[in-house]
Protein backbone atom coordinates (compact mmCIF):
# COMPACT_ATOMS: atom_id res chain seq x y z
CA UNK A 1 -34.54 109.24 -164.74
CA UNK A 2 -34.95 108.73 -160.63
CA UNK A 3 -32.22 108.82 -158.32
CA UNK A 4 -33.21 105.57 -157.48
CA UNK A 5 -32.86 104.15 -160.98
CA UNK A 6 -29.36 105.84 -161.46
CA UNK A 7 -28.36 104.48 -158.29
CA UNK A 8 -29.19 100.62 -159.70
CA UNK A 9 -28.40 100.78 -163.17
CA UNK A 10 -25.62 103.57 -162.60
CA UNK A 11 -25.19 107.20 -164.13
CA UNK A 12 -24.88 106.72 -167.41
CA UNK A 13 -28.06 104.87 -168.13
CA UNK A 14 -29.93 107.73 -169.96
CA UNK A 15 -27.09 108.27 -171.82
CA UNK A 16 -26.80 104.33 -173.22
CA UNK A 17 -30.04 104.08 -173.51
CA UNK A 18 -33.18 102.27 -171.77
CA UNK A 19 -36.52 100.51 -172.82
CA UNK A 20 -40.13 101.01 -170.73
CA UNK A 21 -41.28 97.46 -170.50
CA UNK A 22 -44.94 97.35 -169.00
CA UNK A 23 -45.51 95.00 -166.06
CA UNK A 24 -48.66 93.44 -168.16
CA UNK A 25 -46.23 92.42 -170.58
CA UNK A 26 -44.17 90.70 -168.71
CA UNK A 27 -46.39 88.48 -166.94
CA UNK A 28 -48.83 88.58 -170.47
CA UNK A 29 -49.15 84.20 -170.22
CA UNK A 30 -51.30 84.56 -166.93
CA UNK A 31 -53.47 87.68 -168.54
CA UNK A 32 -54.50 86.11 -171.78
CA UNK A 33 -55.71 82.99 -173.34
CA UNK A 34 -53.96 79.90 -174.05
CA UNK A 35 -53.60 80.62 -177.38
CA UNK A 36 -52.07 83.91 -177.03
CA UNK A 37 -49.13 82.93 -175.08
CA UNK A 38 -45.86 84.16 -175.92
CA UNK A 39 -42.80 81.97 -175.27
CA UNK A 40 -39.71 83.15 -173.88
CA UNK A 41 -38.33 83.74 -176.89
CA UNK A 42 -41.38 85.39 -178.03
CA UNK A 43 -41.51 87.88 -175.17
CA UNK A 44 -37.64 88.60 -176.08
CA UNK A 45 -38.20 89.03 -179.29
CA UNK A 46 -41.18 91.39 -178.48
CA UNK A 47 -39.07 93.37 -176.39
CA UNK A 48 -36.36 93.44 -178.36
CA UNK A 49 -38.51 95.33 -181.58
CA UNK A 50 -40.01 97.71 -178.45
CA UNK A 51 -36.57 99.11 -177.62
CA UNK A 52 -36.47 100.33 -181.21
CA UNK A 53 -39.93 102.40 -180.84
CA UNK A 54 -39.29 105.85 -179.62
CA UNK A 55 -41.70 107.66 -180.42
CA UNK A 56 -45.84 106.52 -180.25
CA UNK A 57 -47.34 105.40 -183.49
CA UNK A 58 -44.07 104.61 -185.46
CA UNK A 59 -43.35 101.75 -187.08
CA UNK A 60 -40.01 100.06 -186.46
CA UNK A 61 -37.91 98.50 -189.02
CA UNK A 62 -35.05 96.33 -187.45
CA UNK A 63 -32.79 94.23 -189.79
CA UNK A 64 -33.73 90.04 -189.30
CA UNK A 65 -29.55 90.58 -188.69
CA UNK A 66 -29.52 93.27 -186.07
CA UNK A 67 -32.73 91.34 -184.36
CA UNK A 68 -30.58 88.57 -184.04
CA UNK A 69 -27.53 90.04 -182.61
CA UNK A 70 -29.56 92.41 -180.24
CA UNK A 71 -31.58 89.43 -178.89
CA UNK A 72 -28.92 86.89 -179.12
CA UNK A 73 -31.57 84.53 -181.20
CA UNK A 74 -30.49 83.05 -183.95
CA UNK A 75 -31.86 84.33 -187.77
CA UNK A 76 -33.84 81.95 -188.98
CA UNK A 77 -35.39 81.64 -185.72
CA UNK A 78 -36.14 85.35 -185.44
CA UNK A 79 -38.26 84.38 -188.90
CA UNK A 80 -40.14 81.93 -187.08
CA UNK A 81 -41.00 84.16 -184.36
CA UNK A 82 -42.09 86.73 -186.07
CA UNK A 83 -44.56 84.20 -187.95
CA UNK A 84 -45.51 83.21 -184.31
CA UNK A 85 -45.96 86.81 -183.30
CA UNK A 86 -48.09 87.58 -186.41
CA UNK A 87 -50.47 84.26 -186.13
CA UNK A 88 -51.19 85.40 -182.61
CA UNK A 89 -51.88 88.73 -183.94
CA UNK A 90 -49.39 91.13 -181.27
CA UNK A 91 -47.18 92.78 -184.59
CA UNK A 92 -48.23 93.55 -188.14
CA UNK A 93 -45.34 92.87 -190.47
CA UNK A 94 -45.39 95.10 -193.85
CA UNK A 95 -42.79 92.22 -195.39
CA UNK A 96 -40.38 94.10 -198.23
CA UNK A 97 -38.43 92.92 -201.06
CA UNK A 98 -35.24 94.18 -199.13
CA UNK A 99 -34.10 92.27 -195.90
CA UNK A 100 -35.97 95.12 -193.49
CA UNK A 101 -39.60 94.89 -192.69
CA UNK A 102 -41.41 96.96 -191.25
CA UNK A 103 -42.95 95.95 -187.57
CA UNK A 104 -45.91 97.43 -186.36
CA UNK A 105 -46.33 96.63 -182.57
CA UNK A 106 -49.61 98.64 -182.09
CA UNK A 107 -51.65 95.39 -181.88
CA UNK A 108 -49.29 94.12 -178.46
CA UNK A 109 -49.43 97.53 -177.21
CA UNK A 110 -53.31 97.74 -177.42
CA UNK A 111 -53.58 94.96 -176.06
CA UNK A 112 -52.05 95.42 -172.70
CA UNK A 113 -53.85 98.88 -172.45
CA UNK A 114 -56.90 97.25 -172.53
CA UNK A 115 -55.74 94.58 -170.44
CA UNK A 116 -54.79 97.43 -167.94
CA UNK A 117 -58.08 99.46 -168.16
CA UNK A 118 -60.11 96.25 -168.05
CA UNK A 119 -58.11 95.56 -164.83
CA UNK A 120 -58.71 99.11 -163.75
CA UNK A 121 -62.63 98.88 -164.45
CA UNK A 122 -63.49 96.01 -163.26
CA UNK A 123 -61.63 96.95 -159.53
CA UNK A 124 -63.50 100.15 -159.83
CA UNK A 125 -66.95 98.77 -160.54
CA UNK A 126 -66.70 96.19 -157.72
CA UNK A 127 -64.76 98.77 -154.99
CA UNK A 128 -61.73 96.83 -155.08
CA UNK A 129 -58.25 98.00 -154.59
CA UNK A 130 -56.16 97.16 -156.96
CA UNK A 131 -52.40 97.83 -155.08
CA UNK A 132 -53.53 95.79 -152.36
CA UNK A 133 -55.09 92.95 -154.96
CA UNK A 134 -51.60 93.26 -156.91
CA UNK A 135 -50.20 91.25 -153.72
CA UNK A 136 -52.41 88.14 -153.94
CA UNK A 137 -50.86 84.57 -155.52
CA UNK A 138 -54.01 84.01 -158.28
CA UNK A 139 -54.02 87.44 -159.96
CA UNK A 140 -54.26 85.85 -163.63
CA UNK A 141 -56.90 82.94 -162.73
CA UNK A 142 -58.53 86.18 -161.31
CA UNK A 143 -58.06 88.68 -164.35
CA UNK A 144 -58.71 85.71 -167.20
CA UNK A 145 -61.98 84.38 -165.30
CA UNK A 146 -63.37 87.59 -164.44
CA UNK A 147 -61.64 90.18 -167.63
CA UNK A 148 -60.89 87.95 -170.41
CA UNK A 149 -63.98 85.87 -170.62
């Protein structure tokens, strides 16, 4: 962890623990099409299952319970959320007889890699810079007219 980060969060971050949150993710509702925007609750949700991934290509397999408690939603709308997450295709849910499923979040986080090498490309192909571009107000009307057509 950076000095930087230790100085924010404090020195005993690494040791309670941290989640890598892509920027893409956050602002996914300007990136994507209407009908794969996340709610707030969606995106917490989504985050929340992330922090249990820790190591690439895993599945997770959070409790409906500890979902709840760790996002501060309540169960039976943690159900319907997931049913939201699934119709819009960013988790595959392997559902089991027991109260633990099994999340895989490969579809979300392919997603925002392409979004980021489409991004990437398409700045490269028409010698743009894409730090400087970051700073402009439209950056999602840009990236959904020009990368998500």
């Amino acid at each position: 962890m950076s000095n930087d980060q230790e100085t924010i969060w404090g020195p005993y971050l690494s040791e309670a623990g941290f989640t890598i949150i892509p920027h893409h993710l956050l602002f996914i509702n300007s990136l994507v099409t209407e009908e794969m925007h996340l709610t707030a609750s969606e995106i917490m949700l989504l985050i929340t299952l992330i922090s249990f991934q820790w190591k690439p290509k895993t599945k997770v397999f959070p409790s409906i319970k500890t979902l709840s408690n760790r996002s501060g939603i309540s169960e039976r709308q943690i159900q319907r959320l997931i049913l939201g997450l699934e119709e819009k295709k960013y988790i595959i849910v392997n559902r089991r007889t027991s109260n633990v499923n099994i999340f895989d979040l490969s579809p979300c986080i392919e997603l925002v890699k392409n979004l980021i090498k489409e991004e990437k490309n398409y700045f490269r192909d028409n010698n743009m810079d894409s730090k400087d571009f970051r700073n402009m107000k439209n950056i999602g009307i840009f990236l959904r007219k020009n990368i998500m057509k």
